[in-house]
Protein backbone atom coordinates (compact mmCIF):
# COMPACT_ATOMS: atom_id res chain seq x y z
CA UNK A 1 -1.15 -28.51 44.90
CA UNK A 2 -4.05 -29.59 42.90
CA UNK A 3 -4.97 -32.68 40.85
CA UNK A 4 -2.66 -35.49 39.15
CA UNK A 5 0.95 -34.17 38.54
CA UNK A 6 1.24 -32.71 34.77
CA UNK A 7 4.11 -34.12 32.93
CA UNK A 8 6.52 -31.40 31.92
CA UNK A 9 9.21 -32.69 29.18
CA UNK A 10 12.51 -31.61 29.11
CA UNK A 11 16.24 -32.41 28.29
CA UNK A 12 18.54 -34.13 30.23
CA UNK A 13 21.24 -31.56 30.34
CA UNK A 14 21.94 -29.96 34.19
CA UNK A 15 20.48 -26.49 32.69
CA UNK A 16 17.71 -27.83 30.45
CA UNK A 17 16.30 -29.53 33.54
CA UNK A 18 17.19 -26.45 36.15
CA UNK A 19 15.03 -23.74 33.56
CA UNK A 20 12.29 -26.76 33.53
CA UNK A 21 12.35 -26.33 37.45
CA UNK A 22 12.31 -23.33 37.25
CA UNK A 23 8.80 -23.13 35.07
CA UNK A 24 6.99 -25.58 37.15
CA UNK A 25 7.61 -23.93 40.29
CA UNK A 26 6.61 -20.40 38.92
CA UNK A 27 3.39 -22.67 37.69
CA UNK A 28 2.64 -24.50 40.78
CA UNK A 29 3.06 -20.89 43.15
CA UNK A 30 0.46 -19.33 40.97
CA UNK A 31 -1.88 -22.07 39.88
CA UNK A 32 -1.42 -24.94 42.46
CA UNK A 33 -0.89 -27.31 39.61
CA UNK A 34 1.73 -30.22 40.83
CA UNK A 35 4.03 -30.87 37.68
CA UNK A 36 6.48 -33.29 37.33
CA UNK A 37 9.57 -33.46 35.20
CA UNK A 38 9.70 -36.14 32.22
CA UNK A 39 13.06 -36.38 31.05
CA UNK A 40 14.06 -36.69 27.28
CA UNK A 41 17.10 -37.36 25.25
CA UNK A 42 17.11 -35.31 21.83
CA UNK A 43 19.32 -36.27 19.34
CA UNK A 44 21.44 -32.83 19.69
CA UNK A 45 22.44 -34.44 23.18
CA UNK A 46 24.27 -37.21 21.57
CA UNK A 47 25.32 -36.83 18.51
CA UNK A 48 28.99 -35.90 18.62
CA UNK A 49 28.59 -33.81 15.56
CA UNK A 50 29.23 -30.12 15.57
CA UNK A 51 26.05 -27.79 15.65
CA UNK A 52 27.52 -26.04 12.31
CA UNK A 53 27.58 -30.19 10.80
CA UNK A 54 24.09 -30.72 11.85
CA UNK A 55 22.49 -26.99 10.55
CA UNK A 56 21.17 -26.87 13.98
CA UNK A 57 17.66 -26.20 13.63
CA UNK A 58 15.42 -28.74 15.93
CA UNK A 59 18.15 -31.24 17.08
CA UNK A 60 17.38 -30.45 20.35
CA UNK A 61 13.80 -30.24 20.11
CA UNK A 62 12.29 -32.63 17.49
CA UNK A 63 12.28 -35.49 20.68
CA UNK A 64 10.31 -33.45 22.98
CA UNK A 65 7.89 -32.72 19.95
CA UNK A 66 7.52 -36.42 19.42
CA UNK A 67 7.21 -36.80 23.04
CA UNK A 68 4.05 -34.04 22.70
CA UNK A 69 2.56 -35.41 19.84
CA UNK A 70 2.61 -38.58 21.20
CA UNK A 71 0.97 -37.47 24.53
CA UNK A 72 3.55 -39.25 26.76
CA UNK A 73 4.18 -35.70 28.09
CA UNK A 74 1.56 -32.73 28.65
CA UNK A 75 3.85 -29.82 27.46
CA UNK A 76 7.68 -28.98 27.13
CA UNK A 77 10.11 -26.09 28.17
CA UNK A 78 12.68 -24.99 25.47
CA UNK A 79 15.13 -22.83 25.35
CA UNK A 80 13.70 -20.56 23.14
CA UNK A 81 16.77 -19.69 20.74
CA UNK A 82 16.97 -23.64 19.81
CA UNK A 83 13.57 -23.58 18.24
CA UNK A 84 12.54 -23.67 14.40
CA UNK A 85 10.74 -20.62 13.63
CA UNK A 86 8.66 -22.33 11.25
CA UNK A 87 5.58 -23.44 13.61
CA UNK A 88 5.30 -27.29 14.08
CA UNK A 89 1.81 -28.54 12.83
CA UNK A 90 -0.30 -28.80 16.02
CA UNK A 91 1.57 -27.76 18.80
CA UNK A 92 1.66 -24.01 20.01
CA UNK A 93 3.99 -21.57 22.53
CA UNK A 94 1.35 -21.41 24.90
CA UNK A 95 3.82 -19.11 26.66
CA UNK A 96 7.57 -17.12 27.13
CA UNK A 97 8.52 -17.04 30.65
CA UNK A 98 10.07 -13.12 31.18
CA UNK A 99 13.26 -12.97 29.50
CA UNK A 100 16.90 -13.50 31.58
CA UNK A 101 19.89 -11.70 30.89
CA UNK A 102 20.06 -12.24 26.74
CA UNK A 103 24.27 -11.43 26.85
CA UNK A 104 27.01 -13.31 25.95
CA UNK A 105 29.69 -14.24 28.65
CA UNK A 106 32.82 -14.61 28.38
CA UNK A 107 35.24 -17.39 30.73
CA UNK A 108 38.50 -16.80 30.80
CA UNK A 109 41.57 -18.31 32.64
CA UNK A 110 43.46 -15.90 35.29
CA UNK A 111 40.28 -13.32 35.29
CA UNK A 112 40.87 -11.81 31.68
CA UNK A 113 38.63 -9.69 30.21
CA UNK A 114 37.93 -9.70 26.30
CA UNK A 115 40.19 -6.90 25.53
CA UNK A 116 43.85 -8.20 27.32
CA UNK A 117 43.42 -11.84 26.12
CA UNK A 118 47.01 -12.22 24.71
CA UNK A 119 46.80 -12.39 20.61
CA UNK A 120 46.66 -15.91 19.86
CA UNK A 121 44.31 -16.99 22.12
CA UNK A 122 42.28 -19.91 22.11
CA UNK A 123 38.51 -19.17 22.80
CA UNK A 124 35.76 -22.14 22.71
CA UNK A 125 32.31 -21.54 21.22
CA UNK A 126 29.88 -23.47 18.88
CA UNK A 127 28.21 -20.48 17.93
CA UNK A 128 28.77 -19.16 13.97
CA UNK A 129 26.92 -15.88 15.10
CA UNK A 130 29.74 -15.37 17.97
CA UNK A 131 32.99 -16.27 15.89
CA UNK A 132 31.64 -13.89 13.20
CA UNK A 133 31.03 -10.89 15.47
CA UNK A 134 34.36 -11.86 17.81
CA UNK A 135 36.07 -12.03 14.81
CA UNK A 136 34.97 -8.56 13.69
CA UNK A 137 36.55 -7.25 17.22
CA UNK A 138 39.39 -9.49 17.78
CA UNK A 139 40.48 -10.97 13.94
CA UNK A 140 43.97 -12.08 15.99
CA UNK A 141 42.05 -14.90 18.32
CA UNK A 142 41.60 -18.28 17.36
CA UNK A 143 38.23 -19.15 17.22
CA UNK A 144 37.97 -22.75 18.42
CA UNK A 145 34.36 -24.87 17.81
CA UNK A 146 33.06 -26.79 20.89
CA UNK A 147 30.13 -28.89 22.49
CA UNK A 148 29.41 -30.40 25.36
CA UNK A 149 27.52 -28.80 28.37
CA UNK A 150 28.31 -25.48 30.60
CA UNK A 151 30.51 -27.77 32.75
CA UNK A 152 32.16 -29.28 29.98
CA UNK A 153 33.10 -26.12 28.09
CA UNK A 154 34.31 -24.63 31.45
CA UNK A 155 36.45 -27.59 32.32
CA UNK A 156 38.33 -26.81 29.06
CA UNK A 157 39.53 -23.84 30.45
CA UNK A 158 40.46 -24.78 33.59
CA UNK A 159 42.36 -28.04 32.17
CA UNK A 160 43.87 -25.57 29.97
CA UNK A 161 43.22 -26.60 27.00
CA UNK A 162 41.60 -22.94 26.07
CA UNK A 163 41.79 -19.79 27.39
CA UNK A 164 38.40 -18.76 27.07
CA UNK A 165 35.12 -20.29 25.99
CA UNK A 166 31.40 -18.01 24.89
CA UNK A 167 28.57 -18.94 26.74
CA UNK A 168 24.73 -17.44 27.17
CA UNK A 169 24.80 -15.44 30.48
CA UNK A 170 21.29 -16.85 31.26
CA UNK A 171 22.43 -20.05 31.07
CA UNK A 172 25.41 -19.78 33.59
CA UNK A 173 22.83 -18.42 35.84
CA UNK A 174 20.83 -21.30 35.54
CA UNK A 175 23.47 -23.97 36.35
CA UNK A 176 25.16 -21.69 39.42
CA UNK A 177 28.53 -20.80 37.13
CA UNK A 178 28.43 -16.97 37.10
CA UNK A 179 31.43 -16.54 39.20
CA UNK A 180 32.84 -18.14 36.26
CA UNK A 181 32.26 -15.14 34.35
CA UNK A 182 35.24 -12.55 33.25
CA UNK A 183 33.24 -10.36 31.31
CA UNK A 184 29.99 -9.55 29.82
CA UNK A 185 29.21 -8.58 25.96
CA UNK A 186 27.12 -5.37 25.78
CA UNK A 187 24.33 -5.72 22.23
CA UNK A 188 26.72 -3.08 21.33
CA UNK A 189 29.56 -5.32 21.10
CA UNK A 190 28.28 -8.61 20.06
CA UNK A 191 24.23 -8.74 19.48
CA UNK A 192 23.00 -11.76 20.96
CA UNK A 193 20.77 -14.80 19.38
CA UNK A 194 17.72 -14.02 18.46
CA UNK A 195 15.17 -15.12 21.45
CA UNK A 196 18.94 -15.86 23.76
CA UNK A 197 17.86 -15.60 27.34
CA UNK A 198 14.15 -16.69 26.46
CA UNK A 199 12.21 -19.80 27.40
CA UNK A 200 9.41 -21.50 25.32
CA UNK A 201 6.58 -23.41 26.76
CA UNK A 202 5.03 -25.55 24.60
CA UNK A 203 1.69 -27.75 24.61
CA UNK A 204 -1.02 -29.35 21.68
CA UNK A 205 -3.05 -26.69 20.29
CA UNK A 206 -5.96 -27.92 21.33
CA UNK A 207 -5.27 -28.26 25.17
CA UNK A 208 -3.55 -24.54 25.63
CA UNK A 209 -7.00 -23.52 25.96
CA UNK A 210 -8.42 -26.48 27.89
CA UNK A 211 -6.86 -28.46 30.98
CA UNK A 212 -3.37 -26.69 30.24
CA UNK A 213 -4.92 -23.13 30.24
CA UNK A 214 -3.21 -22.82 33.46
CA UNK A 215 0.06 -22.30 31.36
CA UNK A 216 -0.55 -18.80 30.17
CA UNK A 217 0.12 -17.83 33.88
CA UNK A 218 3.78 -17.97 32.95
CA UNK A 219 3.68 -16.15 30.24
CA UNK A 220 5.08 -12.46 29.62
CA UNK A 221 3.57 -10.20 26.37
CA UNK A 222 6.53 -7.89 27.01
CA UNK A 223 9.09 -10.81 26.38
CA UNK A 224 6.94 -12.36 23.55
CA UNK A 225 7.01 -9.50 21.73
CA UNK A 226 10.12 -8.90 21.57
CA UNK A 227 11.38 -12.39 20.78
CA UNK A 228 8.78 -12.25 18.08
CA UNK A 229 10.73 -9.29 15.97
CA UNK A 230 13.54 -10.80 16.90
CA UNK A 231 12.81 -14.13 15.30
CA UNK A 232 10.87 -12.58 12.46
CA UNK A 233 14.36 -11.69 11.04
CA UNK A 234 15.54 -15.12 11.67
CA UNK A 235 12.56 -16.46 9.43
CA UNK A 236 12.79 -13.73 6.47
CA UNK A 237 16.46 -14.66 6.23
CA UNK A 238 15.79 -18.48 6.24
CA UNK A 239 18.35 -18.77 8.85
CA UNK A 240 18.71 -20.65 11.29
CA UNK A 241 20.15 -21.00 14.88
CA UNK A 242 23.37 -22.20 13.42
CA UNK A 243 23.61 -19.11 11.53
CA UNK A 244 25.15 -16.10 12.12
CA UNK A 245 22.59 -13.94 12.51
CA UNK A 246 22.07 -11.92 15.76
CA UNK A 247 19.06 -10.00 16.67
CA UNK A 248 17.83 -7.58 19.91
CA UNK A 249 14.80 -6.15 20.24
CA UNK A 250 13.88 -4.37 23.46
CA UNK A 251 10.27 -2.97 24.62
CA UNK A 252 9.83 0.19 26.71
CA UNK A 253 6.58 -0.09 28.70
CA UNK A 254 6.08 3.70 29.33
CA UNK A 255 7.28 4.89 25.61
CA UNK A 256 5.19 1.46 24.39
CA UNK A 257 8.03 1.90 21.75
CA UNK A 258 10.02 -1.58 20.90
CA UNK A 259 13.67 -1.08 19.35
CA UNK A 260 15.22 -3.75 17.04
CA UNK A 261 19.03 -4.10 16.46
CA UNK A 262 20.00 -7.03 13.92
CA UNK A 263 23.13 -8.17 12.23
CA UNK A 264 23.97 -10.46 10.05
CA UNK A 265 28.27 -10.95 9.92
CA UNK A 266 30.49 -13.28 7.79
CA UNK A 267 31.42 -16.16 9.73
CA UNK A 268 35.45 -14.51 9.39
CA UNK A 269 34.11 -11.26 10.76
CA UNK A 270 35.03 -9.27 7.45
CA UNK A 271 31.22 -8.09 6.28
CA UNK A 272 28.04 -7.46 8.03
CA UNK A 273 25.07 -5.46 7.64
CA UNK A 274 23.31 -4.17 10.37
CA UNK A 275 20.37 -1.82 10.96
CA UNK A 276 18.53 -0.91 13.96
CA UNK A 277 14.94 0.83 13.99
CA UNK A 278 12.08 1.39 16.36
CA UNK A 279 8.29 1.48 16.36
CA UNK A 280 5.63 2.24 18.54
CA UNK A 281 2.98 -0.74 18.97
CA UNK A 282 -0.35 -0.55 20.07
CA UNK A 283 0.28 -2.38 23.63
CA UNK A 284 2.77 -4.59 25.04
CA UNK A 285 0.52 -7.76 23.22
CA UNK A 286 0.79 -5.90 19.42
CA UNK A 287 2.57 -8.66 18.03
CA UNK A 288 1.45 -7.73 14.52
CA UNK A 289 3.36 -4.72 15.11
CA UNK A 290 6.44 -6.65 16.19
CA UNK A 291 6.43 -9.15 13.09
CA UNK A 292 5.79 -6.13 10.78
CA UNK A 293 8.83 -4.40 12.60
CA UNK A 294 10.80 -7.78 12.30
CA UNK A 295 9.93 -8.46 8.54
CA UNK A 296 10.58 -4.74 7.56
CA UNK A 297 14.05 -4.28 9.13
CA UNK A 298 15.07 -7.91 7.73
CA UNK A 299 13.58 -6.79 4.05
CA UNK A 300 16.47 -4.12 3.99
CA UNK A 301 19.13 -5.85 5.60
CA UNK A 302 18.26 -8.50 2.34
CA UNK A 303 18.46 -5.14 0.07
CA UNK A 304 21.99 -4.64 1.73
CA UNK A 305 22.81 -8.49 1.09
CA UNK A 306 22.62 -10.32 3.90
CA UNK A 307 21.43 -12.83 2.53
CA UNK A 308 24.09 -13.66 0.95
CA UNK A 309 26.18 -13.54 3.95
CA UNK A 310 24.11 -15.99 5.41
CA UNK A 311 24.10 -18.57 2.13
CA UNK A 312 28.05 -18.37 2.20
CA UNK A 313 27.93 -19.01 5.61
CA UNK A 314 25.61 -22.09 5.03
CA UNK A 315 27.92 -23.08 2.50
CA UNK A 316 31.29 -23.08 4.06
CA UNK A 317 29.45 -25.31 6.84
CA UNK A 318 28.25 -27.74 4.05
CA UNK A 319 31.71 -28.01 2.66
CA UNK A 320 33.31 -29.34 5.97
C-alpha cells in the first residue's frame, strides 16, 4: 500500500460500512492506495421518522456531503438509490462500482414464498414503490411501514411481530443474511428502485482528476449507464426515492443495446403506467444515449399521467 491512508466516509449502519469495505479493498488491490474508513452519522440514521414523513431524498447523505465539502473526508460511498438526482454543487460520482443483484427479497417466517403467505398477512417495508407494486399483486396483505436496519427488520419476523418484511437483495448480501431469504422478485413482478443494487463513489470535483484519480479504477461504464436511464426517469418525474417509482434498465454488451422498464404505481396498487423500450448506444460509455433513452420513456409515461400518480402519492404522505 502506498502513501498516507485516504479517508473514505461512510454511515454507521453494519451494511453502509460492509459496501464501504468493500470499495476500498477493490481500490487498494488495484491501485495500492491504503484507505481508511471515517464513520458518519446522517440524520436518516436517527431520526425516528418514517422515510415517507421525511420525503426521503438526501437524509442519508447530506452528512457525508458536509463531511466532503468540509474536507474532513477525501470521498464517500453511497448507496446509490439514496442519492438526489439533482447534482450537488461541487462534488461529482467519480465512479459506480458494477452493479449487485438490483431485486427485491422477500423474508418470511416458516420458509413462505410470496404467493402462499396466508391473506392477511403482515409484511414490513418502508418502501412506497414496493407497497404500490405488492399491492397490485397481493391487494389482501397488509402492508406494514418499517425502519431500522437489515437486522432490525429481520428480528421483526422472527419475534413475530410480522410475517414478512421487503428488503434489497444486494443488501442482504452485504450484511451475510441471504439465507434469510424466501423468495426473490423477478423486474417482472415488482421493478426495482431506480439505481437498487448500485454504489456511488463520490469526491470534490476538482480532486477526481487529481490525487483521487485513482478512484475511476472502481468504476463500471456498463453499470453507469444503466443507472443513468434509470435515474433520468426519476428526475423528469421530480420524484424521489420515497416515491413510488421503479425503474430497470439493463445493457447487453454484444447487442450494445440497453433496455429500460419503468413504472410508476399508486401507492394502493390500483393504477400504474408502465412502458418499456430499448435503444442501441454508441458504446457501453454513451451516456447521452442513456439520458435521452431515460428522458424519452419518462416524457410518455407523463403523457399517460404518471405524474399525477406520483403528486397523489406525495400528497397522501404530506397529509399523515
Amino acid at each position: 500500500m502506498t502513501g498516507t491512508p485516504a479517508k473514505l466516509g461512510t454511515r454507521r449502519s453494519t451494511m453502509a460500512t460492509s459496501q464501504s469495505r468493500m470499495v476500498a479493498d477493490t481500490i487498494t488491490e488495484r491501485t495500492g492506495q491504503a484507505i481508511e474508513l471515517e464513520l458518519i452519522t446522517s440524520f436518516g440514521d436517527v431520526t425516528k421518522a418514517h422515510l415517507t414523513q421525511l420525503g426521503g431524498t438526501g437524509v442519508f447523505v447530506n452528512a457525508l456531503r458536509d463531511a466532503l465539502n468540509e474536507g474532513t473526508i477525501d470521498f464517500a460511498v453511497h448507496s446509490l438509490k439514496d442519492l438526489p438526482t439533482t447534482p450537488a454543487e461541487g462534488l461529482v460520482l467519480a465512479a459506480i462500482p458494477e452493479r449487485d443483484d438490483p431485486r427485491d427479497a422477500l423474508c418470511a417466517r416458516d420458509g413462505l414464498k410470496f404467493a402462499d403467505l396466508p391473506s392477511g398477512s403482515k409484511v414490513g417495508t418502508g418502501s412506497p414503490r414496493r407497497v404500490a407494486q405488492l399491492a397490485a399483486l397481493r391487494p389482501d396483505l397488509t402492508y406494514v411501514p418499517i425502519r431500522g436496519n437489515a437486522e432490525t427488520r429481520l428480528g421483526k419476523v422472527t419475534s413475530g411481530e410480522l410475517d414478512a418484511v421487503i428488503l434489497a437483495y444486494a443488501g442482504l448480501g452485504r450484511v451475510g443474511r441471504v439465507e434469510d431469504v424466501t423468495d426473490v422478485f423477478d423486474p417482472e413482478q415488482m421493478l426495482p428502485a431506480p439505481g437498487q443494487g448500485a454504489l456511488a463513489v463520490e469526491c470534490s470535483v476538482e480532486r477526481r482528476d487529481g490525487d483521487l484519480a485513482y478512484l475511476a479504477s472502481v468504476d463500471h461504464p456498463a453499470t453507469r449507464v444503466e443507472v443513468t436511464a434509470e435515474r433520468t426517469v426519476l428526475a423528469e418525474l421530480e420524484a424521489g426515492c420515497a416515491a413510488p417509482v421503479g425503474a430497470y434498465a439493463q445493457y447487453d454488451a454484444d447487442s450494445g443495446r440497453l433496455r429500460l422498464r419503468a413504472a410508476v404505481v399508486a401507492t394502493n396498487g390500483s393504477e400504474a403506467v408502465r412502458r418499456e423500450h430499448t435503444v442501441e448506444l454508441a458504446s457501453s460509455e454513451d451516456l447521452d444515449g442513456a439520458t435521452a433513452l431515460g428522458r424519452d420513456l419518462a416524457r410518455r409515461m407523463i403523457d399517460e399521467g404518471a405524474d399525477r400518480i406520483v403528486a397523489e402519492a406525495f400528497a397522501e404522505r404530506d397529509a399523515l
